[in-house]
N, C-alpha and C. Protein backbone atom coordinates (compact mmCIF):
# COMPACT_ATOMS: atom_id res chain seq x y z
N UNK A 1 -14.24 25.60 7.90
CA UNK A 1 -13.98 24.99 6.61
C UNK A 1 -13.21 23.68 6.81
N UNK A 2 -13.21 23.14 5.64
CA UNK A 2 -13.08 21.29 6.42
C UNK A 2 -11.12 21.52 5.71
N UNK A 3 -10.10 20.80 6.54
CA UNK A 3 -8.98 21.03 6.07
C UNK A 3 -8.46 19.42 5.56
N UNK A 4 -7.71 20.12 3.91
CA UNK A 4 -7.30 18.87 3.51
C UNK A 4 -5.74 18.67 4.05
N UNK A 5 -4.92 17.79 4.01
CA UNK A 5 -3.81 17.22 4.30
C UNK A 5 -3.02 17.71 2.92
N UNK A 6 -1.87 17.79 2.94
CA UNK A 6 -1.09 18.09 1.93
C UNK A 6 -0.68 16.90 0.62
N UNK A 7 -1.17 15.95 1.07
CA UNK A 7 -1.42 14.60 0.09
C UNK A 7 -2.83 14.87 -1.04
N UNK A 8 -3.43 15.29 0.13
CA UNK A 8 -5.15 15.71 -0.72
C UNK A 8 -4.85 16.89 -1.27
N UNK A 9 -4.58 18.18 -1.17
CA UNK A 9 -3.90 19.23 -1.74
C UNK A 9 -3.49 18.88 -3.20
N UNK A 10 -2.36 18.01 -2.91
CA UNK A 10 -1.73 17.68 -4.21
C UNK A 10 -2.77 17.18 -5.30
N UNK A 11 -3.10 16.20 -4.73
CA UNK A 11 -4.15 15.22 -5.43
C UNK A 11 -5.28 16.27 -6.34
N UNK A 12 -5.61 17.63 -5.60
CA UNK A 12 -6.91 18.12 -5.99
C UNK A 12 -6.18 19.14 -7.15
N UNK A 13 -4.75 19.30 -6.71
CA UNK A 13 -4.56 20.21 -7.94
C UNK A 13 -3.65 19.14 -9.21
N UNK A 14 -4.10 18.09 -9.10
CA UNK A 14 -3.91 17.32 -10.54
C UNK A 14 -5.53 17.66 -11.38
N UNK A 15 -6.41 17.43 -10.28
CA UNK A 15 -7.74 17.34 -11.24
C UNK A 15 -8.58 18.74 -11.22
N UNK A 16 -8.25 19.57 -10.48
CA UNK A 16 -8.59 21.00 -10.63
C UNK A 16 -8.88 21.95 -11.60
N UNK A 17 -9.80 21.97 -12.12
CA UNK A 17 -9.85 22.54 -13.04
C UNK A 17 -10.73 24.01 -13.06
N UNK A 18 -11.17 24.14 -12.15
CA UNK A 18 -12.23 25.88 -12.49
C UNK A 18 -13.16 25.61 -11.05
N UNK A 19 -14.05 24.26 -11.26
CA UNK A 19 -15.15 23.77 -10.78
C UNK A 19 -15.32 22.42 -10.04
N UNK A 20 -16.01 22.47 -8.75
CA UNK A 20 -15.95 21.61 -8.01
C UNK A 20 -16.79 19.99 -9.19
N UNK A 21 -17.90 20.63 -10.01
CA UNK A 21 -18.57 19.19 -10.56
C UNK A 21 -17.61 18.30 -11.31
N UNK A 22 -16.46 19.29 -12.13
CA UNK A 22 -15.21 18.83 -13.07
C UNK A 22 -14.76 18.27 -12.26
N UNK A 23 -13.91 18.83 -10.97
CA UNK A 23 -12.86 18.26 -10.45
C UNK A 23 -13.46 16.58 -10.20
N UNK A 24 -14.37 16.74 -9.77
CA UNK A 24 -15.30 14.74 -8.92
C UNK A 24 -15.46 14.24 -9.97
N UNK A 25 -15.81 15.07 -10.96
CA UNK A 25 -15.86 13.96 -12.84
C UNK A 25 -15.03 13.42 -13.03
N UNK A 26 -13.54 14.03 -12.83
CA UNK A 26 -12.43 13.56 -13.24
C UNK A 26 -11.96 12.49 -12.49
N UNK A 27 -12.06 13.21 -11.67
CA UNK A 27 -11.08 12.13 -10.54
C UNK A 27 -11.67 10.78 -9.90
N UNK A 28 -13.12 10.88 -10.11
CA UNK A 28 -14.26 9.60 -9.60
C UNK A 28 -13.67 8.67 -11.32
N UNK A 29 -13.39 9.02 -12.15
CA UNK A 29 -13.70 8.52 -13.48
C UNK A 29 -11.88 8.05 -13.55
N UNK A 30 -11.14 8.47 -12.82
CA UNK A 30 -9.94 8.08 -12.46
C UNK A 30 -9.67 6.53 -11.20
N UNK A 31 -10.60 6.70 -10.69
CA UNK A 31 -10.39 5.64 -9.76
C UNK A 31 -10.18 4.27 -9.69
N UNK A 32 -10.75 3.94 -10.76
CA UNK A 32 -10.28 2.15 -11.38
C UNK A 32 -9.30 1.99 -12.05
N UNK A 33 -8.54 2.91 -11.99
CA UNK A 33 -7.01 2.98 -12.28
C UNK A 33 -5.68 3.04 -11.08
N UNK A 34 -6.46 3.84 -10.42
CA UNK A 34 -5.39 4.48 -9.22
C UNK A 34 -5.13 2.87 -8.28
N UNK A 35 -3.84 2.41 -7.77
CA UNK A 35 -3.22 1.95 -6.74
C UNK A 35 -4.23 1.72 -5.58
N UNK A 36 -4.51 0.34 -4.60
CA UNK A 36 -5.16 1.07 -3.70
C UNK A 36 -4.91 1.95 -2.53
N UNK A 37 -4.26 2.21 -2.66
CA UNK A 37 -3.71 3.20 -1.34
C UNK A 37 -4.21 4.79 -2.42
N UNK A 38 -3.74 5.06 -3.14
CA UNK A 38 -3.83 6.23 -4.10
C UNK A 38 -5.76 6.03 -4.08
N UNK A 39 -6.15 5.16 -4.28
CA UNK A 39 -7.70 4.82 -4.10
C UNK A 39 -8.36 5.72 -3.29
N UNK A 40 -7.64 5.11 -1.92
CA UNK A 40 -8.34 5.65 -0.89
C UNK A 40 -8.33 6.87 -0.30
N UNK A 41 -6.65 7.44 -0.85
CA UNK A 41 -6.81 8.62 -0.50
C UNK A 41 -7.51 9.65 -1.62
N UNK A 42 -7.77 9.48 -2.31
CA UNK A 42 -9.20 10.10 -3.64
C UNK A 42 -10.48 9.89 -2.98
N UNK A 43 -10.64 8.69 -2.40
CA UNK A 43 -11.98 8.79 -2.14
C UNK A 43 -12.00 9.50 -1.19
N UNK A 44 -11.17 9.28 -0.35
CA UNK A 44 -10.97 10.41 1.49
C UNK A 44 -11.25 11.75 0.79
N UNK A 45 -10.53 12.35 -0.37
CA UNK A 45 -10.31 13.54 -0.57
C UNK A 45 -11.94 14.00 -1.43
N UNK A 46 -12.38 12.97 -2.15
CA UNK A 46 -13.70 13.23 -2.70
C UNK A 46 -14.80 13.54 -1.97
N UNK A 47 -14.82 13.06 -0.35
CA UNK A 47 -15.73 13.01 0.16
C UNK A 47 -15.43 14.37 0.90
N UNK A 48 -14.69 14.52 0.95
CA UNK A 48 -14.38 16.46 1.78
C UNK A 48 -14.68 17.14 0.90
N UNK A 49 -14.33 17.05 -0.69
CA UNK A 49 -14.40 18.00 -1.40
C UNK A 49 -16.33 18.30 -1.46
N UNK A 50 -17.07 16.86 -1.51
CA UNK A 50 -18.35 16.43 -1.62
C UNK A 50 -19.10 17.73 -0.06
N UNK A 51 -18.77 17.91 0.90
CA UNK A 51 -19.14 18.40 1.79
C UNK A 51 -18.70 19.87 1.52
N UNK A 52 -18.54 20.00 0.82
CA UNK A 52 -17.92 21.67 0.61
C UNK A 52 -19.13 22.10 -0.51
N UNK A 53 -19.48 23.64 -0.14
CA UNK A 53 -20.17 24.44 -0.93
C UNK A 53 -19.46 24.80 -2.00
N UNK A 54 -20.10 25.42 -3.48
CA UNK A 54 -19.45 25.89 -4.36
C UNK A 54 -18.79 26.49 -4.13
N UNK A 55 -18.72 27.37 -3.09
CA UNK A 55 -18.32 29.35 -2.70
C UNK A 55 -17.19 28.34 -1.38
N UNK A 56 -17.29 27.88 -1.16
CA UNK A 56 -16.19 26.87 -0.07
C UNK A 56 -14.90 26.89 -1.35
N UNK A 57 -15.64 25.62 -2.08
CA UNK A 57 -14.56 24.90 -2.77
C UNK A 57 -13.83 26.39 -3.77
N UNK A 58 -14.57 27.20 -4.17
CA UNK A 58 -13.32 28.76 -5.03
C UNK A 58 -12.69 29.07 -4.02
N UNK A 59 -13.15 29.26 -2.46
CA UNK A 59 -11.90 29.89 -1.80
C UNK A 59 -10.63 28.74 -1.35
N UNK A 60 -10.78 27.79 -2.01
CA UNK A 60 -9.53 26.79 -1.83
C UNK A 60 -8.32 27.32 -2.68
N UNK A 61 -7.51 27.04 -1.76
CA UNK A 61 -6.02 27.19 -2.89
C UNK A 61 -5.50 25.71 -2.96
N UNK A 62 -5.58 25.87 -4.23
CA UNK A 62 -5.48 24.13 -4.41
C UNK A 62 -4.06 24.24 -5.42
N UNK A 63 -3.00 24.02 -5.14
CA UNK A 63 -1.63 24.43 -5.94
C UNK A 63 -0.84 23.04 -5.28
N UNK A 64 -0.35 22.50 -6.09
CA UNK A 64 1.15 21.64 -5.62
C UNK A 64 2.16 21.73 -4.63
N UNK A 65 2.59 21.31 -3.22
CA UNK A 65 2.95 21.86 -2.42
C UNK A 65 4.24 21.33 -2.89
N UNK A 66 5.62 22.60 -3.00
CA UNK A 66 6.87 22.22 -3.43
C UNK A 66 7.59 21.33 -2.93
N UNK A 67 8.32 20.14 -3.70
CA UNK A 67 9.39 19.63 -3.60
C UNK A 67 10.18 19.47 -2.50
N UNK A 68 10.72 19.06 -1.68
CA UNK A 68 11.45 19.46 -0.63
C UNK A 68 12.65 18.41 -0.81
C-alpha cells in the first residue's frame, strides 16, 4: 500500500469525507486557492490517493496527527 507522510495525512483528513471521488472533488476544486507549496503538496497527495483502489483508500486512517 502506497504510504502518505504525515503532512498528506493531515491534508486528506481536511477533505475526507466517506469517499475517495469526494475527497479529489474537493480538494482538486481547492487548488487555485492553496499557497504554492500547500499546492504541491495536494497535488503530491492527489496523485497517491489517484493510485489507490476504492477498498485501498477505506482501509486508510486518515485522522489529524496531534499537536505536539
Amino acid at each position: 500500500m502506497i504510504r502518505f507522510t504525515v503532512e498528506e495525512t493531515n491534508l486528506l483528513s481536511i477533505y475526507h469525507v466517506g469517499n475517495k471521488a469526494q475527497l479529489v472533488e474537493n480538494m482538486t476544486a481547492t487548488l487555485p486557492f492553496m499557497d504554492a507549496g500547500l499546492r504541491e503538496l495536494a497535488k503530491r497527495t492527489l496523485s497517491k490517493v489517484d493510485a489507490l483502489t476504492e477498498a485501498e483508500y477505506k482501509e486508510l486512517a486518515v485522522y489529524p496527527a496531534d499537536e505536539v
